[in-house]
Protein backbone atom coordinates (compact mmCIF):
# COMPACT_ATOMS: atom_id res chain seq x y z
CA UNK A 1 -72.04 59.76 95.82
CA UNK A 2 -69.82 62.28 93.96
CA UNK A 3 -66.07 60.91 92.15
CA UNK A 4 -63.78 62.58 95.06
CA UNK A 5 -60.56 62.87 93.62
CA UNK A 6 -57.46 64.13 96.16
CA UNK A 7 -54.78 66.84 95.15
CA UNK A 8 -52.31 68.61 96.37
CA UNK A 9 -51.88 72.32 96.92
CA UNK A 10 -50.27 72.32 93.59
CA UNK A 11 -51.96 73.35 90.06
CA UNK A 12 -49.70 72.95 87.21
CA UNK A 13 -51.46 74.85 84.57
CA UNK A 14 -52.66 73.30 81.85
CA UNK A 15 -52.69 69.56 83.52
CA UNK A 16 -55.54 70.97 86.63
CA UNK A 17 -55.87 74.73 87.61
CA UNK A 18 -58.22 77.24 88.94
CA UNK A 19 -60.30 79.66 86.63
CA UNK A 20 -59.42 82.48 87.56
CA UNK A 21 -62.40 84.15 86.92
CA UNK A 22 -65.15 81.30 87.76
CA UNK A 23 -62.80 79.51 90.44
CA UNK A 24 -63.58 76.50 88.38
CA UNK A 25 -61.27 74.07 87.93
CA UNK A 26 -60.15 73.01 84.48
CA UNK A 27 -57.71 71.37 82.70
CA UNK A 28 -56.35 68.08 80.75
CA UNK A 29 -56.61 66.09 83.88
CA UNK A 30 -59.84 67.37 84.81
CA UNK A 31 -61.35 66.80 81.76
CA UNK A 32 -59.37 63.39 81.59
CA UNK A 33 -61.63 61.97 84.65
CA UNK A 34 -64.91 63.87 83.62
CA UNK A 35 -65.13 61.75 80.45
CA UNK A 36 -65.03 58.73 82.60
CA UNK A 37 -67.30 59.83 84.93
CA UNK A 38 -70.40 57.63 83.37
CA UNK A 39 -67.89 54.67 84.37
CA UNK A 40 -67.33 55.57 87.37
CA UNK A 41 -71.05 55.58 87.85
CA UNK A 42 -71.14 58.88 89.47
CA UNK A 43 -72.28 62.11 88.25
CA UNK A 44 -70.12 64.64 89.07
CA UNK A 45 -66.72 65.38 90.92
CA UNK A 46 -65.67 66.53 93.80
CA UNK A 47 -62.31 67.49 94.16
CA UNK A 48 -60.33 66.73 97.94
CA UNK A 49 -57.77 68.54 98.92
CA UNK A 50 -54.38 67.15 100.63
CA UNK A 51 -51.48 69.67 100.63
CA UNK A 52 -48.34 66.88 100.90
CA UNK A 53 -48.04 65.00 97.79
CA UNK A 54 -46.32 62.75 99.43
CA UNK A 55 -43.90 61.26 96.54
CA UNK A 56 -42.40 59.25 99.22
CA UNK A 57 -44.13 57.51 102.69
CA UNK A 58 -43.12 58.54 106.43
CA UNK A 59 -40.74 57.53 108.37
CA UNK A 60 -42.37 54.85 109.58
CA UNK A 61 -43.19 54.18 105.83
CA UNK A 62 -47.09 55.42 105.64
CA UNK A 63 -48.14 57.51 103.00
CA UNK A 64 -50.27 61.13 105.04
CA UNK A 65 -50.24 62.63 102.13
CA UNK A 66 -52.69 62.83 98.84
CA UNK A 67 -51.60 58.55 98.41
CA UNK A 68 -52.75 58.23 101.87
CA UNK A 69 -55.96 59.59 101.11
CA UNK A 70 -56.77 57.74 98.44
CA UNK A 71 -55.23 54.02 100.51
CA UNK A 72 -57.96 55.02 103.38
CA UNK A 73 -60.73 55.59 101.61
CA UNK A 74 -61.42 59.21 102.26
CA UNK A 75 -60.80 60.34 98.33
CA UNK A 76 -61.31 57.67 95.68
CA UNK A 77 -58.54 58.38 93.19
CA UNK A 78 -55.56 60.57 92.87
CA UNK A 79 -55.78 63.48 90.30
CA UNK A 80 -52.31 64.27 90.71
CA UNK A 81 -49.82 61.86 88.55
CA UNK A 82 -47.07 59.99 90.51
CA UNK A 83 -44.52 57.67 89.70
CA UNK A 84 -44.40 53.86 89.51
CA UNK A 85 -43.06 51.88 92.94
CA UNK A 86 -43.51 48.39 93.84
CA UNK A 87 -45.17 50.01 97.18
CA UNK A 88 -48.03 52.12 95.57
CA UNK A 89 -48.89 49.93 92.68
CA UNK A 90 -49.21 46.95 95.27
CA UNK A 91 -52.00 49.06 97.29
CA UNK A 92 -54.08 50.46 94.24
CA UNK A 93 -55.27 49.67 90.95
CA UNK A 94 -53.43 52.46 88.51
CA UNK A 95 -53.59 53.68 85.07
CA UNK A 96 -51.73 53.82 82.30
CA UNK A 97 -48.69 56.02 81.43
CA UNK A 98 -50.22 59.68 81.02
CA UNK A 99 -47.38 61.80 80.73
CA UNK A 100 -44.45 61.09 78.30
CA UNK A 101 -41.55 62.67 80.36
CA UNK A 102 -42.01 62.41 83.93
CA UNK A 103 -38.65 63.48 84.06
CA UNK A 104 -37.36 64.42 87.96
CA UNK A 105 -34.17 66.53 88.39
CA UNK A 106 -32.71 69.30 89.81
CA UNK A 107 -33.11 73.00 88.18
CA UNK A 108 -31.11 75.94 88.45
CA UNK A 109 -31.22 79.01 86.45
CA UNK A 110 -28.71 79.27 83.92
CA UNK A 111 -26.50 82.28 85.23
CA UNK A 112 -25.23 84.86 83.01
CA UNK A 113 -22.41 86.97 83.75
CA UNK A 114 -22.22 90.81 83.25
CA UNK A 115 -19.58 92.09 85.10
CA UNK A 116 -16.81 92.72 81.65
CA UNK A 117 -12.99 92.29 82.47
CA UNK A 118 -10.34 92.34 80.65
CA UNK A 119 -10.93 88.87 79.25
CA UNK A 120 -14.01 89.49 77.74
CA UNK A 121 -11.77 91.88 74.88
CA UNK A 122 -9.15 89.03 74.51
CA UNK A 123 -10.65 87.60 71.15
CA UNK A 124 -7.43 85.82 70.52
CA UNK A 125 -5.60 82.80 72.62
CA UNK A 126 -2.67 83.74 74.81
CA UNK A 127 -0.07 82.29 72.83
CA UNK A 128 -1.18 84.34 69.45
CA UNK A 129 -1.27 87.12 71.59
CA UNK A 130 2.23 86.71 72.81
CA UNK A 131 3.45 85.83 69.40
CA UNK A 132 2.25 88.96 67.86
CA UNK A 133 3.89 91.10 71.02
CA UNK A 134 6.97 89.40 70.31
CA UNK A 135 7.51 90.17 66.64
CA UNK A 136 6.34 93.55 67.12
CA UNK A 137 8.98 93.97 69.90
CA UNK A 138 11.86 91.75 67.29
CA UNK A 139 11.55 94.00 64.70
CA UNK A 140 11.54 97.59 66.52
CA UNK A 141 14.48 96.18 68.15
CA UNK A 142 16.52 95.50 65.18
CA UNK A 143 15.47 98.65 64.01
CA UNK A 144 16.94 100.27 66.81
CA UNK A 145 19.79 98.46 67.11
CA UNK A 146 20.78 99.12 63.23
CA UNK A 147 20.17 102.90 63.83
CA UNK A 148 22.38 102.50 66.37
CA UNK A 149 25.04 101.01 64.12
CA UNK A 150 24.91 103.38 61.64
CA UNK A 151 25.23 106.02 64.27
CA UNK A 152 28.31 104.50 65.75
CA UNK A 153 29.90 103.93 62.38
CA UNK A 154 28.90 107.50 61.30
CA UNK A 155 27.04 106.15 58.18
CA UNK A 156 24.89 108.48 56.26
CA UNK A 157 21.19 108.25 57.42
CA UNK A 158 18.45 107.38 55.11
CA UNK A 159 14.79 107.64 55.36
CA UNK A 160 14.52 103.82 55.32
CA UNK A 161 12.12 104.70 58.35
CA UNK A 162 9.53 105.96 56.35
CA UNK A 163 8.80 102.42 54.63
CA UNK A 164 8.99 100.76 57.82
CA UNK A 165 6.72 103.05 59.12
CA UNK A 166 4.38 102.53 56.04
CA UNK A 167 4.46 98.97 56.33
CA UNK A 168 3.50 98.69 60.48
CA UNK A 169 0.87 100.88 59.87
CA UNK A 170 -0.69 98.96 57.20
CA UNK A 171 0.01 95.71 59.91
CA UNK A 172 -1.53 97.51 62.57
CA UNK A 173 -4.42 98.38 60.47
CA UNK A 174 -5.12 94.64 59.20
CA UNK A 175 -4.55 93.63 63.03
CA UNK A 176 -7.26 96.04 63.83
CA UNK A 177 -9.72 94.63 61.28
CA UNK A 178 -8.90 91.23 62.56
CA UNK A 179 -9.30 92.09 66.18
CA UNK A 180 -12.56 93.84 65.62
CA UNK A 181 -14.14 91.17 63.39
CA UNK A 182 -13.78 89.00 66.29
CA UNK A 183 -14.17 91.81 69.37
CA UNK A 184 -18.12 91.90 67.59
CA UNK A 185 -18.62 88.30 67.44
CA UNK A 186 -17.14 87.35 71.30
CA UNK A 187 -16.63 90.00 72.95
CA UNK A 188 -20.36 91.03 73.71
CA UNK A 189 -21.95 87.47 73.76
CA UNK A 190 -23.51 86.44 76.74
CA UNK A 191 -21.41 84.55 79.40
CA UNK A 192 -22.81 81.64 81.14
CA UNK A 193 -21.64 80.14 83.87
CA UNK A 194 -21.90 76.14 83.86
CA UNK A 195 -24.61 74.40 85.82
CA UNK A 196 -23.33 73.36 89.37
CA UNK A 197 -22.96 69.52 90.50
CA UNK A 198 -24.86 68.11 92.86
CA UNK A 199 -21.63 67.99 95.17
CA UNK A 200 -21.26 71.97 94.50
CA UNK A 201 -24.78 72.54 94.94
CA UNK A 202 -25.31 70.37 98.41
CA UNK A 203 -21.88 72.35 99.97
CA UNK A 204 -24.17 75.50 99.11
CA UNK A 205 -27.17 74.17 101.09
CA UNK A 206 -25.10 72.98 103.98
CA UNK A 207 -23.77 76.22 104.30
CA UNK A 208 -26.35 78.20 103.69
CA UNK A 209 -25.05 80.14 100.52
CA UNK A 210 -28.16 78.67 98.86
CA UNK A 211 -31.68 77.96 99.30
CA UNK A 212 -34.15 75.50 98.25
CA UNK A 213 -37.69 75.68 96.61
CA UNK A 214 -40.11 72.88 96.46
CA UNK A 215 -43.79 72.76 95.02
CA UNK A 216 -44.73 70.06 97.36
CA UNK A 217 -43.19 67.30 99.76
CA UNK A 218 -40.87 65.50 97.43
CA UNK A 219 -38.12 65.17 100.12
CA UNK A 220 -38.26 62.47 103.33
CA UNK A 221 -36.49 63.57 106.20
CA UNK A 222 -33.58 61.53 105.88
CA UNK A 223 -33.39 63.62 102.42
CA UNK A 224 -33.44 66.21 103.33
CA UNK A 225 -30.87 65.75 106.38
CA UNK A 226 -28.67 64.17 103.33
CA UNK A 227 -28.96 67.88 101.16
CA UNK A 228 -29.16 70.56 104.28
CA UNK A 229 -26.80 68.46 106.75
CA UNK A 230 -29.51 68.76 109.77
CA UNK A 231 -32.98 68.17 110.25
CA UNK A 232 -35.83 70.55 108.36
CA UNK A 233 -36.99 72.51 111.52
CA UNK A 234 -33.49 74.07 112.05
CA UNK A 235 -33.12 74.77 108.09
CA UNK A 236 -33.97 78.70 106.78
CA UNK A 237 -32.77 78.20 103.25
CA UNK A 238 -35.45 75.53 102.23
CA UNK A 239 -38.88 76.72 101.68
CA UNK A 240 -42.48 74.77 100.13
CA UNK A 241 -44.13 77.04 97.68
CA UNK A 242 -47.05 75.70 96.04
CA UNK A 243 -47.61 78.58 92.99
CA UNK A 244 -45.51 77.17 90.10
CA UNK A 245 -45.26 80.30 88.88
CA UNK A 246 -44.17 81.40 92.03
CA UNK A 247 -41.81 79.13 92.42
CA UNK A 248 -40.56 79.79 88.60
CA UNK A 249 -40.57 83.22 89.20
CA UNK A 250 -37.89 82.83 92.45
CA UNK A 251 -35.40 81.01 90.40
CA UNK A 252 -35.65 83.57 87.85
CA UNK A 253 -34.80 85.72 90.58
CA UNK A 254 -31.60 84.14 91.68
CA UNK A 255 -27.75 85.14 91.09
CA UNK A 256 -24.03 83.51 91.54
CA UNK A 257 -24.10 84.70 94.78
CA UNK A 258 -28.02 83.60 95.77
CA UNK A 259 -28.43 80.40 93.94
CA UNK A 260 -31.97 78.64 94.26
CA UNK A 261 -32.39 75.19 93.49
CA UNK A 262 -36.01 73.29 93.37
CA UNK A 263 -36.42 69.56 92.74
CA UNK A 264 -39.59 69.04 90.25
CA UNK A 265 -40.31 67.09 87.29
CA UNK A 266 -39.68 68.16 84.09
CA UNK A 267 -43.20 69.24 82.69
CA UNK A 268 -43.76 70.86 86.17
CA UNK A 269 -41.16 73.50 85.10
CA UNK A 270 -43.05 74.79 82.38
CA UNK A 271 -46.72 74.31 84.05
CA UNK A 272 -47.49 78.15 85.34
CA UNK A 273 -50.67 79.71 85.80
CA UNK A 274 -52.96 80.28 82.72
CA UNK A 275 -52.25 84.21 82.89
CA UNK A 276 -48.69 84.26 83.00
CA UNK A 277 -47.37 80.57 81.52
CA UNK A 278 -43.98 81.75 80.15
CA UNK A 279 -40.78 81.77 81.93
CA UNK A 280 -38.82 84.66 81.89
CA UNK A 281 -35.31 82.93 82.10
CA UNK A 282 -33.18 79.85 81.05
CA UNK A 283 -33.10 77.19 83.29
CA UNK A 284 -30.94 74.07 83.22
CA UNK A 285 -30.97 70.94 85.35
CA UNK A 286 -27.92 70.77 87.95
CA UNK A 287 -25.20 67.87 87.10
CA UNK A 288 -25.92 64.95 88.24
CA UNK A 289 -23.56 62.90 86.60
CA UNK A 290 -21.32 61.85 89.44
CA UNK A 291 -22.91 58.45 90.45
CA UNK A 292 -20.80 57.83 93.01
CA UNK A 293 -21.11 60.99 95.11
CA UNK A 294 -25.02 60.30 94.91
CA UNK A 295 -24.31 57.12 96.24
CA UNK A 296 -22.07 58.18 99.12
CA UNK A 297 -23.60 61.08 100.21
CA UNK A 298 -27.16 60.90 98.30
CA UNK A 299 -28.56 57.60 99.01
CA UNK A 300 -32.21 58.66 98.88
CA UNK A 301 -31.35 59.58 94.57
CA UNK A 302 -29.38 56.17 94.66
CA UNK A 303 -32.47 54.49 92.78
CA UNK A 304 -33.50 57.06 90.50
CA UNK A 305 -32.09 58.15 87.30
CA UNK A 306 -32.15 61.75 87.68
CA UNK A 307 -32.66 63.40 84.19
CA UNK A 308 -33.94 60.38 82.99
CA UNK A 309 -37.74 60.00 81.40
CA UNK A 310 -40.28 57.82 83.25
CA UNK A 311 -43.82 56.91 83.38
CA UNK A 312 -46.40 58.55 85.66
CA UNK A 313 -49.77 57.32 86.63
CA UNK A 314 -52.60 57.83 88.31
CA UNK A 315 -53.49 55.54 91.53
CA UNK A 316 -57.50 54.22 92.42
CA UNK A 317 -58.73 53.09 95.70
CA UNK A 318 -58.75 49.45 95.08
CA UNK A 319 -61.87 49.10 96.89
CA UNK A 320 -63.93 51.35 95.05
CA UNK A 321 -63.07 50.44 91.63
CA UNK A 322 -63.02 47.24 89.24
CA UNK A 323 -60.26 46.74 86.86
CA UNK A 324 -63.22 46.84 84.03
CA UNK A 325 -63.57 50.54 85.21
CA UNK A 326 -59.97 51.15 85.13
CA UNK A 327 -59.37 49.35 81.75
CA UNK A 328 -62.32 51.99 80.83
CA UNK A 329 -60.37 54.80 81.64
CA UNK A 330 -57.43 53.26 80.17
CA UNK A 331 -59.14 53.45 76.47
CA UNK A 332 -60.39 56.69 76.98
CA UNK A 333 -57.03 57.98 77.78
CA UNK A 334 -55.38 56.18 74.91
CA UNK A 335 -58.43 57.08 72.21
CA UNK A 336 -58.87 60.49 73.56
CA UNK A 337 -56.03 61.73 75.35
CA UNK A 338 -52.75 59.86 74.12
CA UNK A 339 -49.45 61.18 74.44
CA UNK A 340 -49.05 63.19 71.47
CA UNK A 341 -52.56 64.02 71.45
CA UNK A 342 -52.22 65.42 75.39
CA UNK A 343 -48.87 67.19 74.59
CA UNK A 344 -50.10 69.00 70.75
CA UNK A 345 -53.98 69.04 70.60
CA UNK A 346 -54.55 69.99 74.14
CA UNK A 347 -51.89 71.75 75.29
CA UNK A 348 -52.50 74.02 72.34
CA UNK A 349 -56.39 74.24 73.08
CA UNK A 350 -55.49 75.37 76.65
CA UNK A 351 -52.58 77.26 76.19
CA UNK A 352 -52.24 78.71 72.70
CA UNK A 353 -49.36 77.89 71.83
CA UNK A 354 -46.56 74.94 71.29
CA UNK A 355 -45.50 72.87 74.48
CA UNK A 356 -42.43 74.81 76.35
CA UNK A 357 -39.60 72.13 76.66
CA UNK A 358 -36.02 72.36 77.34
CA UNK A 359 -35.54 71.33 73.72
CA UNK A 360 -37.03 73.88 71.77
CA UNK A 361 -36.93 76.50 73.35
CA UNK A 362 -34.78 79.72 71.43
CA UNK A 363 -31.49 79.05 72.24
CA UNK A 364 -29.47 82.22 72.77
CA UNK A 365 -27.50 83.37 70.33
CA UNK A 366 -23.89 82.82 69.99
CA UNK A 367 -23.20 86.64 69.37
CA UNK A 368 -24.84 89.89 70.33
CA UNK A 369 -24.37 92.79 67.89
CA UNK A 370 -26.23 95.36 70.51
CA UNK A 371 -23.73 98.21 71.16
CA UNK A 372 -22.03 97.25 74.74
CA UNK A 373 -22.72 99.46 77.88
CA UNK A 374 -20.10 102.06 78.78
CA UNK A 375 -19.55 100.45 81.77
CA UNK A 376 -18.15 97.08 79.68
CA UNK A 377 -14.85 99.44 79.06
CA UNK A 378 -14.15 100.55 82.67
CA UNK A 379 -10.85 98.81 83.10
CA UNK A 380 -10.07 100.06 79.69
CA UNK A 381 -10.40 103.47 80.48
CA UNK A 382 -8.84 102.86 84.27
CA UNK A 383 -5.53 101.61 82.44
CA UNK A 384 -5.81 104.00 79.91
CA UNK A 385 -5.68 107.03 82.22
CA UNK A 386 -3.34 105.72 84.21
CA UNK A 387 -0.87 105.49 80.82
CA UNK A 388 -1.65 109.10 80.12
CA UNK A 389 -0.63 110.29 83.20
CA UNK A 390 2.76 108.34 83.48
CA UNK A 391 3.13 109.72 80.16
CA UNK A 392 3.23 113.29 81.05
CA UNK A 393 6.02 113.45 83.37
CA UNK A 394 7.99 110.88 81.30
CA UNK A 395 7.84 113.18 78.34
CA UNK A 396 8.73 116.37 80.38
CA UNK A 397 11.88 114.05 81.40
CA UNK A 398 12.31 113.66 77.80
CA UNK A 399 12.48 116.57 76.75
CA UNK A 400 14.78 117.85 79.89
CA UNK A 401 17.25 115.22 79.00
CA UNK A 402 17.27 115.59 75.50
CA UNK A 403 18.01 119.16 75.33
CA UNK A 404 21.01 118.97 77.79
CA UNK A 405 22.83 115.34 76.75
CA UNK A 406 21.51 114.20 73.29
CA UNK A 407 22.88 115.47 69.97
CA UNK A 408 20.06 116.14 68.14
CA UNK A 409 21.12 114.78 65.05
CA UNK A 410 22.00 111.27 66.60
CA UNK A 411 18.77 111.79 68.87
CA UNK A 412 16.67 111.80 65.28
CA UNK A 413 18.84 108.89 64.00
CA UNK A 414 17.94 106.91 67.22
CA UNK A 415 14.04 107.27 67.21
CA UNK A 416 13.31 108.31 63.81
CA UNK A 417 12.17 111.68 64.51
């Protein structure tokens, strides 16, 4: 009689996958249970498949999922990991901890903004702005209003203007240095845009300006009527997708205006398939700070402590197996396949490089010295054309009025031309 161990539709590369070139699976977990095989006293495995991983029992609180399969006999141990509840660990035998951050949340992509206004040039704060506007506007005033004195009062004219003149160009030049200093350091870093609550986020559900991606059945009903505001067969914006990378590769995919959420633990995130097992964005886990909302309006989260490590196991038919056989696996696990061990030695050996974790992961830099696109300076230019062109018939007025009402002796005294 062969091991049969149940899974869902889900591989999370490297835990359990498919070869993709033998169809054989492979991976930490699979290799977990085939060096306890001799225990088991069986000689090979045979793997069952279940496609609800049913986190969480029916409504009428049986589990019809992959624990369900394993509580009726038809598979004799789960290979995918679950979390400890009073329920499950009352109706198997289980295992110890396997995976050091079974950490469950929600995940967003981290949204970057690349539409450039006007603030993204404002380097300096409002109020250093406005001081600098205001002294430059003091002193051309009492400029103006002593040429106007000495015009009234007839008193010889000097080219005082000259040094003035010397003097705010020399300001405006160190202003420039300062302003372009900072222009390359803020100006063309990346803006983010901060992850949603899980208020902000369930308003997006209800109304349908966002949609939802799960690997497996995670949510109840009663959940999901808590995030979506009705019942799952009159929802469009909620979908199952069992490829990880799939699933990875759709919130990659999203923007402001599409957001898409999933609900996974942590090590899930970063579990793709063996040929493509990087993720080609930032994610970050929605907010979900604001206990009391989750216990108003989220009752199903009211237990857990979302972003918060805990344990997962796996779960044996109690029937079939001792606790001597269990213990057995137990010191396997721990001589063989500990914690550090699982996430260093083989991770590496499957993957080829260092575990992929929120934590270190490249952050982004704080500054970008890459030239910005022409397309950054479109209000610029907008703003810019629009002063040219005022400035055309305001100099032909100029001129006109100049040459029939102004002396042009008191005109040069005046503007210091």
């Amino acid at each position: 009689m062969p091991l049969r161990l149940v899974q869902s539709d889900v591989f999370f590369f490297p835990y359990l996958y498919r070869n993709p070139v033998t169809g054989k699976m492979k991976g930490i977990y699979y290799d977990m249970f085939t060096a306890w095989l001799p225990y088991s006293n069986e000689t090979r495995i045979e793997l069952v498949s279940n496609p609800n991983h049913d986190e969480v029992p029916n409504e009428s609180g049986v589990y019809e999922g992959v624990v369900g399969t394993v509580v009726n006999g038809t598979a004799d141990a789960t290979i995918d990991d679950f979390g400890y509840t009073p329920d499950k660990v009352k109706m198997h035998r289980y295992t110890v901890p396997q995976v050091n951050f079974g950490q469950s949340s929600f995940y967003e992509k981290e949204q970057v903004i690349n539409d450039w206004t006007l603030a993204s040039f404002v380097v300096f704060p409002v109020k250093i702005i406005a001081i600098i506007l205001a002294l430059i506007i003091l002193v051309r005033a009492v400029e103006f209003a002593r040429h106007m004195v000495q015009a009234k009062l007839n008193i010889p004219y000097k080219d005082e203007h000259k040094l003035t003149s010397s003097l705010a160009l020399l300001g405006s030049f160190m202003l420039y240095l300062m302003y372009s200093s900072a222009f390359a350091g803020n100006a063309s870093s990346a803006m983010t845009i901060p992850a949603n609550t899980l208020q902000s986020m369930t308003n997006q559900l209800q109304s349908g300006e966002a949609t939802m991606v799960l690997s497996d059945g995670f949510f109840s009903p009663d959940t999901i009527m808590e995030l979506f505001g009705r019942p799952q067969e009159e929802i469009n914006n909620f979908h199952i997708v069992s490829d990880l990378q799939q699933l990875t590769e759709m919130l990659c995919a999203s923007s402001p205006q599409n957001n898409i959420y999933t609900y996974s633990l942590l090590y899930n995130i970063f579990s793709s398939n063996s040929t493509r097992s990087a993720i080609k964005c930032q994610l970050q886990t929605v907010n979900s700070k604001d206990m009391e909302y989750i216990n108003n309006n989220l009752k199903s989260f009211a237990g857990l402590t979302l972003e918060t490590p805990y344990p997962v196991t796996f779960y044996f038919n109690k029937k079939r197996f001792t606790n001597r056989q269990v213990k057995a696996y137990n010191k396997i696990v721990n001589k063989l396949y500990g914690l550090e061990k699982m996430d260093g030695l083989w991770w590496r050996r499957y993957t080829g490089k260092a575990k992929q974790t929120f934590s270190v992961r490249p952050a982004s830099p704080a500054a970008s010295f890459m030239p910005l696109p022409i397309s950054a300076y479109n209000a610029i230019f907008v703003i810019a054309g629009v002063l040219l062109a005022i400035s055309i018939p305001v100099l032909i007025a100029e001129i006109l009025w100049k040459s029939k009402y102004v002396d042009p002796l008191t005109y040069d005294r005046l503007f210091n031309v």
